[in-house]
PDB file of N, CA and C in Angstrom:
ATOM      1  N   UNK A   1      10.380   1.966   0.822  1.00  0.00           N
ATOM      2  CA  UNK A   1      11.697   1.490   1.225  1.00  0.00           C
ATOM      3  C   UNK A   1      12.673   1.676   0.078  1.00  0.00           C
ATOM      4  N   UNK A   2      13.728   2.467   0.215  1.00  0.00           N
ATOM      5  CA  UNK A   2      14.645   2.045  -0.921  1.00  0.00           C
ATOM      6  C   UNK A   2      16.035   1.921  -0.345  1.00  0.00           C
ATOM      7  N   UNK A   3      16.246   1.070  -1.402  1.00  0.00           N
ATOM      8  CA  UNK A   3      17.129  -0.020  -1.810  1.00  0.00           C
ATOM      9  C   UNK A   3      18.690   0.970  -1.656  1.00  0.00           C
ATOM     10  N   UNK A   4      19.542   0.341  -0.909  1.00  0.00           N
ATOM     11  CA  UNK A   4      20.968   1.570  -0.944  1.00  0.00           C
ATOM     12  C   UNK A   4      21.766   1.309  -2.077  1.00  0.00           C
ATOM     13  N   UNK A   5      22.085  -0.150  -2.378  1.00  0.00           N
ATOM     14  CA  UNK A   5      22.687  -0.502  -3.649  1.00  0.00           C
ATOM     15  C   UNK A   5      21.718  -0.594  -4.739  1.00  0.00           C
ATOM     16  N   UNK A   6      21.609   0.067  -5.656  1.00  0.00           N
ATOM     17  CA  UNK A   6      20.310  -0.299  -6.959  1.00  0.00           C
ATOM     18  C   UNK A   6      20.823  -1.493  -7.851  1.00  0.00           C
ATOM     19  N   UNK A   7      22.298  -1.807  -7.688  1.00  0.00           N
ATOM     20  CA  UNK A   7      22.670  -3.499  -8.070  1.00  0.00           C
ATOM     21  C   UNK A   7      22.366  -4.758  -7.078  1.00  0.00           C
ATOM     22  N   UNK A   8      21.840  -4.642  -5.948  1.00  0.00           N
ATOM     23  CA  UNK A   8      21.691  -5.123  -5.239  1.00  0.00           C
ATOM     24  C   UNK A   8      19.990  -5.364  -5.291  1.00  0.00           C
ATOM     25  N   UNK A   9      19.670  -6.236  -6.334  1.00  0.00           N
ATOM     26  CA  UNK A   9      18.049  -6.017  -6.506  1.00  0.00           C
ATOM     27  C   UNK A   9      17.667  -7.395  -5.307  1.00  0.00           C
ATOM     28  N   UNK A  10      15.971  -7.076  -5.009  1.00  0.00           N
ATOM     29  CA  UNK A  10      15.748  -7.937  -3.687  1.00  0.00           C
ATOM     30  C   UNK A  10      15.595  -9.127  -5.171  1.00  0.00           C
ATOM     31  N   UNK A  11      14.954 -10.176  -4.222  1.00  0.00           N
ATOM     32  CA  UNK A  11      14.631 -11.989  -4.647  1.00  0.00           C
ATOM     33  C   UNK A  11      13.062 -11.306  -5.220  1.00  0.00           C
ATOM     34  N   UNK A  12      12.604 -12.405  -6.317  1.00  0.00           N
ATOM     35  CA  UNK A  12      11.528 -12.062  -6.858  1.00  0.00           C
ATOM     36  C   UNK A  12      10.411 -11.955  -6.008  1.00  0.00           C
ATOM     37  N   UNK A  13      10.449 -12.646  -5.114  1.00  0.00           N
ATOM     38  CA  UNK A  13       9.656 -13.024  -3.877  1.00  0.00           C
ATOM     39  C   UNK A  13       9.642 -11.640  -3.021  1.00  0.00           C
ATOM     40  N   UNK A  14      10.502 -11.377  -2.588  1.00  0.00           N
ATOM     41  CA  UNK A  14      10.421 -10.072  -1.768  1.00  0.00           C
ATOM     42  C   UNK A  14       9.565  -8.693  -2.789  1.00  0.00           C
ATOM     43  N   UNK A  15       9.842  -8.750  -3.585  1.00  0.00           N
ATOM     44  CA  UNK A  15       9.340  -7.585  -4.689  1.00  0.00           C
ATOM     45  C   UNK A  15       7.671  -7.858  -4.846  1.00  0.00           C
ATOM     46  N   UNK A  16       7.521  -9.054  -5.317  1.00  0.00           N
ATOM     47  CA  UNK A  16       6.047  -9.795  -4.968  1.00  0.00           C
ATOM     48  C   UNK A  16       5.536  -9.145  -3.854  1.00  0.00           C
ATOM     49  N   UNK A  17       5.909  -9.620  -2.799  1.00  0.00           N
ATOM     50  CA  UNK A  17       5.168  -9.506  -1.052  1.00  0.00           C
ATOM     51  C   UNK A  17       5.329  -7.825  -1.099  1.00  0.00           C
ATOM     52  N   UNK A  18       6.280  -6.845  -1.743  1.00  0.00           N
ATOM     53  CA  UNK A  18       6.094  -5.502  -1.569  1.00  0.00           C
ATOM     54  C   UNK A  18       5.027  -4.653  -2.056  1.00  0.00           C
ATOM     55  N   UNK A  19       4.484  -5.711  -3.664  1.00  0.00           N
ATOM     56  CA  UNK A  19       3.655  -4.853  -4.450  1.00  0.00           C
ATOM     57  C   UNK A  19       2.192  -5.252  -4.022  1.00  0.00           C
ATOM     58  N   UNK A  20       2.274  -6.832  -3.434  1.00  0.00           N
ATOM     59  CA  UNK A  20       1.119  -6.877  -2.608  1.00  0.00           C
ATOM     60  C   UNK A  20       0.778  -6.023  -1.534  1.00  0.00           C
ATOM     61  N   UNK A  21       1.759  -5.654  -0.598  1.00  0.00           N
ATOM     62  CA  UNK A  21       1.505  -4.734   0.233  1.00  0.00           C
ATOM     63  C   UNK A  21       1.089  -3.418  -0.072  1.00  0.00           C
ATOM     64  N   UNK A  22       1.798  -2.848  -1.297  1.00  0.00           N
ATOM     65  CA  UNK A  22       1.241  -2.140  -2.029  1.00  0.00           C
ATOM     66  C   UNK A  22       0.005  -1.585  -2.165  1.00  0.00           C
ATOM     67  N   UNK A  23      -0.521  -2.458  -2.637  1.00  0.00           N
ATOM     68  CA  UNK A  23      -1.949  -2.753  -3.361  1.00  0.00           C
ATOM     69  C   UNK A  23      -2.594  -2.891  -1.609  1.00  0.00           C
ATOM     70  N   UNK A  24      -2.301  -3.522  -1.127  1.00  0.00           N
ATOM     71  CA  UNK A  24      -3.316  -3.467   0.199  1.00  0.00           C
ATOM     72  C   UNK A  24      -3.328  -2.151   0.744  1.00  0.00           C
ATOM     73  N   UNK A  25      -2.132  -1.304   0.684  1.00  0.00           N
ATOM     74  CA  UNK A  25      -1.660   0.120   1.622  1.00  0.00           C
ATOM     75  C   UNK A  25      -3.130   0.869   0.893  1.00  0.00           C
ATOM     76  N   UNK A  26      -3.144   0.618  -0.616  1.00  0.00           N
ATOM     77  CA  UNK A  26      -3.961   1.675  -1.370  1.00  0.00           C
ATOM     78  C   UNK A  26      -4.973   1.657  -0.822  1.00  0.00           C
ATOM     79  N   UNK A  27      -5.490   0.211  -1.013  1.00  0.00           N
ATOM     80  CA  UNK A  27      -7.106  -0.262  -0.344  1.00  0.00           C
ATOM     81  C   UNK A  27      -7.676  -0.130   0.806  1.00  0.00           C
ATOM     82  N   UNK A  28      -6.979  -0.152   1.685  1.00  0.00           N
ATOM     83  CA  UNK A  28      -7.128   0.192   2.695  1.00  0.00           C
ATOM     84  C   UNK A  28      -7.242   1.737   2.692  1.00  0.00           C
ATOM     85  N   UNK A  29      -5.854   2.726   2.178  1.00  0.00           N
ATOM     86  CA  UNK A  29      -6.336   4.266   2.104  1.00  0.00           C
ATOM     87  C   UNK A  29      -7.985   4.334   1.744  1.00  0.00           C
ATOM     88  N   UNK A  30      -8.225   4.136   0.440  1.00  0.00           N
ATOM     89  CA  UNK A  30      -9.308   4.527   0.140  1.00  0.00           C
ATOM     90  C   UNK A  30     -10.444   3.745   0.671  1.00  0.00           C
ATOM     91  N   UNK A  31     -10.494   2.644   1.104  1.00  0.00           N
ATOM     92  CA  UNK A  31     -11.817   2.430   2.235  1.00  0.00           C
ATOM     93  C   UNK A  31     -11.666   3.667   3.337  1.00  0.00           C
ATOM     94  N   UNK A  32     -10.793   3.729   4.145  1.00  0.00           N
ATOM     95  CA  UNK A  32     -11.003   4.823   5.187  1.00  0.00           C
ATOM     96  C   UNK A  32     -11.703   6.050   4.796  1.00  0.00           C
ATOM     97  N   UNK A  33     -10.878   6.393   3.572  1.00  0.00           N
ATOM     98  CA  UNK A  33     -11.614   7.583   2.831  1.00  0.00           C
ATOM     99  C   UNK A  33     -13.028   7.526   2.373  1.00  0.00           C
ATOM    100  N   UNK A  34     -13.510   6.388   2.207  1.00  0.00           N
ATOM    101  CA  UNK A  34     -14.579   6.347   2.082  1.00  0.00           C
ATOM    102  C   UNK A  34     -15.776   6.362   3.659  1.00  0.00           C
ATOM    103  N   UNK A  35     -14.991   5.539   4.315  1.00  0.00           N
ATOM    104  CA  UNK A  35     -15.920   5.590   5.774  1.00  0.00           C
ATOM    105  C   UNK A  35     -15.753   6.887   6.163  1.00  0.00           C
ATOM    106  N   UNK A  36     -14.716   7.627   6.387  1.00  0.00           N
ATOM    107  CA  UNK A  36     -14.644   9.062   6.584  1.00  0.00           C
ATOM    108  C   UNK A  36     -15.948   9.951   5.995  1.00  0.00           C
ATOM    109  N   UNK A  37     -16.192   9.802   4.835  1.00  0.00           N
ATOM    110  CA  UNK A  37     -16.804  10.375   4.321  1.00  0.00           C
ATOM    111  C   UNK A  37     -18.450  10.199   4.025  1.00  0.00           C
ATOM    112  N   UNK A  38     -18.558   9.024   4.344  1.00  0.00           N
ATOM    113  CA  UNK A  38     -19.860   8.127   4.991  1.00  0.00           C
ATOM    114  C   UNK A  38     -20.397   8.635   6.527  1.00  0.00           C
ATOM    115  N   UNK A  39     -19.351   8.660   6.861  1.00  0.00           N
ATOM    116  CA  UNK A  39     -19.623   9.215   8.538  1.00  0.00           C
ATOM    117  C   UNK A  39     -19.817  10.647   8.307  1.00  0.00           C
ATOM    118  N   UNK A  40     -18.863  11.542   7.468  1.00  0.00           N
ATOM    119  CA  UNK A  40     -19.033  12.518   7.704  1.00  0.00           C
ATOM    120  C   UNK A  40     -20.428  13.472   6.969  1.00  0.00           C
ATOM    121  N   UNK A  41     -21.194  12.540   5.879  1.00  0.00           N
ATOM    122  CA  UNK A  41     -22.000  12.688   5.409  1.00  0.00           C
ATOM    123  C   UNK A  41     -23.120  12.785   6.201  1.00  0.00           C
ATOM    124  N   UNK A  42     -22.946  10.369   6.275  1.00  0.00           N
ATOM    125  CA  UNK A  42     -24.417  10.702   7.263  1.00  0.00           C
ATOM    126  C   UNK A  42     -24.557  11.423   8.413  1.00  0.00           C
ATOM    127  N   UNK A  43     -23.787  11.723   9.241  1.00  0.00           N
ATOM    128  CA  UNK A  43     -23.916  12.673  10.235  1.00  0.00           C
ATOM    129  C   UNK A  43     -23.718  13.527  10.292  1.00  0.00           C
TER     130      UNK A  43
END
């Protein structure tokens, strides 16, 4: 998501809940990548 004004910074809170999401978007990528590749192994 970015920001249209870059003086216009979000609340500390919103930036928080983004980098958590963050961090979940990753984890989630790389589990899939891993079952992908589990599946595509064992079978």
């Amino acid at each position: 998501m970015l920001w249209s004004d870059p003086k216009n910074e979000p609340p500390e809170e919103m930036r928080e809940t983004q980098a958590m999401l963050r961090r979940m978007t990753v984890v989630l990528v790389l589990a899939m990548v891993v079952v992908v590749y589990v599946l595509g192994v064992g079978f």
